[in-house]
N, C-alpha and C. Protein backbone atom coordinates (compact mmCIF):
# COMPACT_ATOMS: atom_id res chain seq x y z
N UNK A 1 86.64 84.45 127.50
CA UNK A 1 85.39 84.44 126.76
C UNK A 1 85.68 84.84 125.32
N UNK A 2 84.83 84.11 124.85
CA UNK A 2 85.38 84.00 122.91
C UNK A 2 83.70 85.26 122.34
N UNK A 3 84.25 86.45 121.75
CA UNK A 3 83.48 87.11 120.82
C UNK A 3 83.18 87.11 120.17
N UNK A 4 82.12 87.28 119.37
CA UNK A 4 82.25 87.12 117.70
C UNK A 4 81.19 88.24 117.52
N UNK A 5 81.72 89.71 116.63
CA UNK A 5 80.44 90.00 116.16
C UNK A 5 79.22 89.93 115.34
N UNK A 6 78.26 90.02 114.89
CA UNK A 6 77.14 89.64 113.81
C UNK A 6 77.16 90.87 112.71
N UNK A 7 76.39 90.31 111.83
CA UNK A 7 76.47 91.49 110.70
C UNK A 7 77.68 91.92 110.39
N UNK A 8 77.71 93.27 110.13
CA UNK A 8 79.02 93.78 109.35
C UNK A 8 79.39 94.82 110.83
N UNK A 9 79.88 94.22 111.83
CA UNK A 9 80.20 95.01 113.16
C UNK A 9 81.62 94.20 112.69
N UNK A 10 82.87 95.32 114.06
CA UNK A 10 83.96 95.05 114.34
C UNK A 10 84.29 95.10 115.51
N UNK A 11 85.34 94.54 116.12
CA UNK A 11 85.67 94.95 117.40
C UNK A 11 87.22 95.60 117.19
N UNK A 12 87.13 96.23 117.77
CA UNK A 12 88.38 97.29 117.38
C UNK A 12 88.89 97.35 119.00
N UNK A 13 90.47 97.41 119.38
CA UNK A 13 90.96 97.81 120.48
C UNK A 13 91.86 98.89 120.17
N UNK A 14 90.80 99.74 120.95
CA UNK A 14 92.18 101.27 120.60
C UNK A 14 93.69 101.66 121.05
N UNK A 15 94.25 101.89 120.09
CA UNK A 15 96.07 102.09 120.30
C UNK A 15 95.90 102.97 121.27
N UNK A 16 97.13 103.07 121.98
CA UNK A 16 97.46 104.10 122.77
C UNK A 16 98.53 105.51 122.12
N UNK A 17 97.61 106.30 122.08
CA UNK A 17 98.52 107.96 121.89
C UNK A 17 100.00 107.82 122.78
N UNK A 18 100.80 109.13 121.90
CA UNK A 18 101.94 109.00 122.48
C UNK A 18 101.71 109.80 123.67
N UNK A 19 102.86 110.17 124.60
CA UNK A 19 102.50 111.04 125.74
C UNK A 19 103.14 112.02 125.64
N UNK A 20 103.83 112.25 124.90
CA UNK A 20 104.61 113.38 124.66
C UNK A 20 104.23 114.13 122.95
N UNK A 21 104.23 115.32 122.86
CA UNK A 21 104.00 116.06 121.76
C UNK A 21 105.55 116.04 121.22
N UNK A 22 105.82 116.30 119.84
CA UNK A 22 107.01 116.32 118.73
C UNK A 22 108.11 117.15 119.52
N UNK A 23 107.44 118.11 120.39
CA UNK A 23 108.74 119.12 121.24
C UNK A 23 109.07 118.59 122.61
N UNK A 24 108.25 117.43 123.03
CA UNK A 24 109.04 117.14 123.81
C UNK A 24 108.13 117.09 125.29
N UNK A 25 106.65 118.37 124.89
CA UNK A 25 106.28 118.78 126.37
C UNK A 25 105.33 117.05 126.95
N UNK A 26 104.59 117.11 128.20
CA UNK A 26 104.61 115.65 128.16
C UNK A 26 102.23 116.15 128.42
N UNK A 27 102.02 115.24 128.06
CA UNK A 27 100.50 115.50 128.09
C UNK A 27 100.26 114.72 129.46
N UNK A 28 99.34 115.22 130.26
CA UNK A 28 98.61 114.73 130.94
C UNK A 28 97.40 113.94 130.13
N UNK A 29 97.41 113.05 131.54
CA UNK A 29 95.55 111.90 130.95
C UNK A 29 94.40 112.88 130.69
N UNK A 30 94.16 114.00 131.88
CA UNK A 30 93.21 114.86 131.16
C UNK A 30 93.56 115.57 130.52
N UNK A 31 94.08 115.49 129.47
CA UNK A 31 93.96 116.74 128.75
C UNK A 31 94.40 115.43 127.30
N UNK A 32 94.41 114.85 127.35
CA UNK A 32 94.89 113.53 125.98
C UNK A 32 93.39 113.36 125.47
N UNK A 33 93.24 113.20 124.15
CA UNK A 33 92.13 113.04 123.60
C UNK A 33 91.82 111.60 122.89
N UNK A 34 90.98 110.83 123.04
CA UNK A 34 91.04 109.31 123.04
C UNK A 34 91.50 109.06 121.41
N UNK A 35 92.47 108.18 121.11
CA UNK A 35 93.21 108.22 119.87
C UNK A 35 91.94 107.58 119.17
N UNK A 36 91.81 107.91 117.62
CA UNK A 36 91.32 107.58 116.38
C UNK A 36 91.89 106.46 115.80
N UNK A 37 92.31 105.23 116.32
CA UNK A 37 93.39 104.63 115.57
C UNK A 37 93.30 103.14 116.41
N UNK A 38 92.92 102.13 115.99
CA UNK A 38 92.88 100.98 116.22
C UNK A 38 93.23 99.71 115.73
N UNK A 39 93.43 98.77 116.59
CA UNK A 39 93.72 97.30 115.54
C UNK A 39 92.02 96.74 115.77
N UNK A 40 91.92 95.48 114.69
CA UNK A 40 90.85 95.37 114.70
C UNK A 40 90.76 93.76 115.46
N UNK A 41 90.20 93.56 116.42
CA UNK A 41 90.03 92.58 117.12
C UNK A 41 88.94 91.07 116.67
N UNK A 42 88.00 91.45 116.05
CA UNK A 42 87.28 90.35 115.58
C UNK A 42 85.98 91.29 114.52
N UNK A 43 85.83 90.55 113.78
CA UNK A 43 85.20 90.75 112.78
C UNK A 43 84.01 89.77 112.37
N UNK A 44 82.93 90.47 111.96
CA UNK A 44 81.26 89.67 112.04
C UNK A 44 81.56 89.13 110.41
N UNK A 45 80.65 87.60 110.09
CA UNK A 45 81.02 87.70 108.67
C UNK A 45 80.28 88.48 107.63
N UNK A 46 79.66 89.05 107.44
CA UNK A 46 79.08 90.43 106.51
C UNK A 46 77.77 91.21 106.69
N UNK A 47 77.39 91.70 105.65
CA UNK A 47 76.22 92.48 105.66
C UNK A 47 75.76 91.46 104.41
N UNK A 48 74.17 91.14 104.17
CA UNK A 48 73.39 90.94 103.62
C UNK A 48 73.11 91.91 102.59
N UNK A 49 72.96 91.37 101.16
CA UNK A 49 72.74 92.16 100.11
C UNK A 49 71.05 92.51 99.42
N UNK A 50 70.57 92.70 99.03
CA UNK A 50 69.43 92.71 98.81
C UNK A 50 68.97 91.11 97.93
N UNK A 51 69.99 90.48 97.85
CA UNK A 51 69.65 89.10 96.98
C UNK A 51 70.10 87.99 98.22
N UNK A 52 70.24 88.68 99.28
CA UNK A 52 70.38 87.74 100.88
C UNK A 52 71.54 86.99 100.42
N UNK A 53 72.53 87.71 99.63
CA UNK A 53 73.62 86.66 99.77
C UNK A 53 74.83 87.56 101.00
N UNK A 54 75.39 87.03 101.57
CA UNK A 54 76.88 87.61 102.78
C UNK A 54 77.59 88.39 101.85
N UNK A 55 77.69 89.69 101.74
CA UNK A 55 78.67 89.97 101.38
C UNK A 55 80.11 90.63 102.35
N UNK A 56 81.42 89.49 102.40
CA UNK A 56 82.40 89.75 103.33
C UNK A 56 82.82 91.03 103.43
N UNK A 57 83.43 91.45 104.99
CA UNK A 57 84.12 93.03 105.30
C UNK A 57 85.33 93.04 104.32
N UNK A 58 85.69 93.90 104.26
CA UNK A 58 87.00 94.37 103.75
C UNK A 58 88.07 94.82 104.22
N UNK A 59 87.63 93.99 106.22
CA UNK A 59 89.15 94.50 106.82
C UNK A 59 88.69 93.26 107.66
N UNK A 60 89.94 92.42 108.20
CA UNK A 60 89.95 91.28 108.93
C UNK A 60 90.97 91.79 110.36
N UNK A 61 90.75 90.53 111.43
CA UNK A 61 91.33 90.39 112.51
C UNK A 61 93.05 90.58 112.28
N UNK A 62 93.60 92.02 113.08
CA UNK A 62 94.43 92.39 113.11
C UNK A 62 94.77 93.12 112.38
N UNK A 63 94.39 93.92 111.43
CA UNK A 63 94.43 95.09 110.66
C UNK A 63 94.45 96.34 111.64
N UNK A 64 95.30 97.50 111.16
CA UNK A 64 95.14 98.83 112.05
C UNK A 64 94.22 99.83 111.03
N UNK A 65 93.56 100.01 111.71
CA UNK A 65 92.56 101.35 111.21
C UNK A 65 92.13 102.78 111.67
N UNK A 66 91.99 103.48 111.10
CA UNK A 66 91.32 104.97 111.31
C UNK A 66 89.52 104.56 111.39
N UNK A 67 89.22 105.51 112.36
CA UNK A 67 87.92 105.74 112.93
C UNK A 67 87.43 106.84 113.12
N UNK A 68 85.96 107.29 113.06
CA UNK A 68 85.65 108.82 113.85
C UNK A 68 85.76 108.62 114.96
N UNK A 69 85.95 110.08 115.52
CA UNK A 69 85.91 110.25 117.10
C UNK A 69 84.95 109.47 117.81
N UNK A 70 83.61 109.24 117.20
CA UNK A 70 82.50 109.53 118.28
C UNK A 70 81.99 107.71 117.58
N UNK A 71 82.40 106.92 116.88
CA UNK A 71 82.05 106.25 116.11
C UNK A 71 82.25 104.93 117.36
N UNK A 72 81.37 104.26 117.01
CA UNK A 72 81.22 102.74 117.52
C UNK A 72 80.59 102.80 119.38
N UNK A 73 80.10 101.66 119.94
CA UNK A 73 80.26 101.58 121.42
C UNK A 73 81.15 101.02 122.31
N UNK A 74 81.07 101.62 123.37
CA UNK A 74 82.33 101.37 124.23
C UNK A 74 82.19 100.13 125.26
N UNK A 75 82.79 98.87 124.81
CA UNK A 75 82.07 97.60 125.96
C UNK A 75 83.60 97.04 126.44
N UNK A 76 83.49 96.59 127.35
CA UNK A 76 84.70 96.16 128.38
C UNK A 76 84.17 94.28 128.02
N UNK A 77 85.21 94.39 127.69
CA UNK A 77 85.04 92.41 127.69
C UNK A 77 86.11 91.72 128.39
N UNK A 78 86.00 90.45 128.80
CA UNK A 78 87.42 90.39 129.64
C UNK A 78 88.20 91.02 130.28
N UNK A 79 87.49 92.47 131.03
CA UNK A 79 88.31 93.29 131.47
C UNK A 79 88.94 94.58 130.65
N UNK A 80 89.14 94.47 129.43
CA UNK A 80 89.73 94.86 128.30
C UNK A 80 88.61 96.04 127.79
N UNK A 81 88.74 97.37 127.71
CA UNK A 81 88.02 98.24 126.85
C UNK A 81 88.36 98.15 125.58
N UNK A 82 87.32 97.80 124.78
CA UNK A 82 87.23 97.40 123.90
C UNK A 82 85.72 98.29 122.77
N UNK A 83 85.88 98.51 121.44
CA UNK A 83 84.83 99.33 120.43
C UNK A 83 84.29 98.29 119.61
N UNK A 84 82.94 98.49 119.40
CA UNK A 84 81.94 97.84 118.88
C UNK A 84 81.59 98.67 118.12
N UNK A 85 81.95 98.27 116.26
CA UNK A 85 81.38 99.47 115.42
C UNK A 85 80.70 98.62 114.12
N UNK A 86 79.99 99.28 113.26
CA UNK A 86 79.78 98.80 111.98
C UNK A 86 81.40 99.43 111.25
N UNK A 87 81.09 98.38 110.02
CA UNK A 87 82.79 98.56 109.39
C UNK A 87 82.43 99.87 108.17
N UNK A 88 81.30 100.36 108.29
CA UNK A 88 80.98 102.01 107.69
C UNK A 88 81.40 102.84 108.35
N UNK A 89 81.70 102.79 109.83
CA UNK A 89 82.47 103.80 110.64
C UNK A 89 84.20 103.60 110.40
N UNK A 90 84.70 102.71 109.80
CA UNK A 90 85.93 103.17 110.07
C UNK A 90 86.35 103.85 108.56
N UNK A 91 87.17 104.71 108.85
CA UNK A 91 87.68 105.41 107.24
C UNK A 91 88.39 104.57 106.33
N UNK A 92 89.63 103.93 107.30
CA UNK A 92 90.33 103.28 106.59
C UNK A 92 91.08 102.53 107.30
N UNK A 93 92.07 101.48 105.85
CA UNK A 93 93.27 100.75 106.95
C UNK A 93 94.73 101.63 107.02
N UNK A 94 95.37 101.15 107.72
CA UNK A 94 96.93 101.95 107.94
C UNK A 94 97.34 100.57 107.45
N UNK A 95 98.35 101.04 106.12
CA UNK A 95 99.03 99.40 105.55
C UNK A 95 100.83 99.88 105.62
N UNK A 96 101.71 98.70 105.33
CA UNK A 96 102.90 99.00 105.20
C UNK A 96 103.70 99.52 106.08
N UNK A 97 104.39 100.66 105.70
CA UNK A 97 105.59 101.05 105.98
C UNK A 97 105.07 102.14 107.55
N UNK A 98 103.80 102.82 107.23
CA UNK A 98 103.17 103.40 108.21
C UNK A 98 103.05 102.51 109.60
N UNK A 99 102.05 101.39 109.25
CA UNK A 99 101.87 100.93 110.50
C UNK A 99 102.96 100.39 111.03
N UNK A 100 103.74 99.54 110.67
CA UNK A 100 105.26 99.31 111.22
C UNK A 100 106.00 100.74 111.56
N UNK A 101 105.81 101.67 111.22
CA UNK A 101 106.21 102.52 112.00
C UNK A 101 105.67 102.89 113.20
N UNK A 102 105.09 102.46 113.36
CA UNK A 102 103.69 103.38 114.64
C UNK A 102 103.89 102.02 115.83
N UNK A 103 104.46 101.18 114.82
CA UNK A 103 104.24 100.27 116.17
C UNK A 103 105.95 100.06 116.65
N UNK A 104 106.85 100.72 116.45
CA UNK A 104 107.92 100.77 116.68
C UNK A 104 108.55 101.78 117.61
């Protein structure tokens, strides 16, 4: 099934945290706190300006981003948990040398 969101929404699929802390100890599932940190899965084409013209997001399909904790809703599509947010909830993108690290 093909998504698309409306307005200035995103669909974001959240990365997975590491399981281990910098020393080594290993985290359990309960006690892991749902990561802040996503790629962005599909993107609505804008928000409406007061002169009704589209004005486009500023982050497209496949970008990694920062989010609040509590920000967007939580919908399962295809099986897949998956976040439904406006693109005012996310802080920012992760560009460069960072995100190639994170995904390595």
């Amino acid at each position: 099934m093909k998504f698309r969101p409306l307005h200035d929404r995103v669909v974001v699929r959240r990365l997975e945290s590491e399981e281990k802390t910098k020393g080594g100890i290993i985290i359990p599932d309960t006690a892991k706190e749902k990561p802040q940190e996503g790629e962005i899965v599909a993107v609505g084409p804008g928000a409406r300006d007061e002169t009704g013209k589209v004005q486009p997001l500023d982050v497209k399909a496949g970008d990694r981003v920062l989010f609040g904790k509590w920000s967007g809703t939580e919908v399962k599509i295809d099986g897949e948990d998956l976040l439904i947010m406006k693109e005012s909830d996310i802080m920012g993108v992760i560009e460069g040398a960072a995100a190639s690290k994170k995904a390595a």
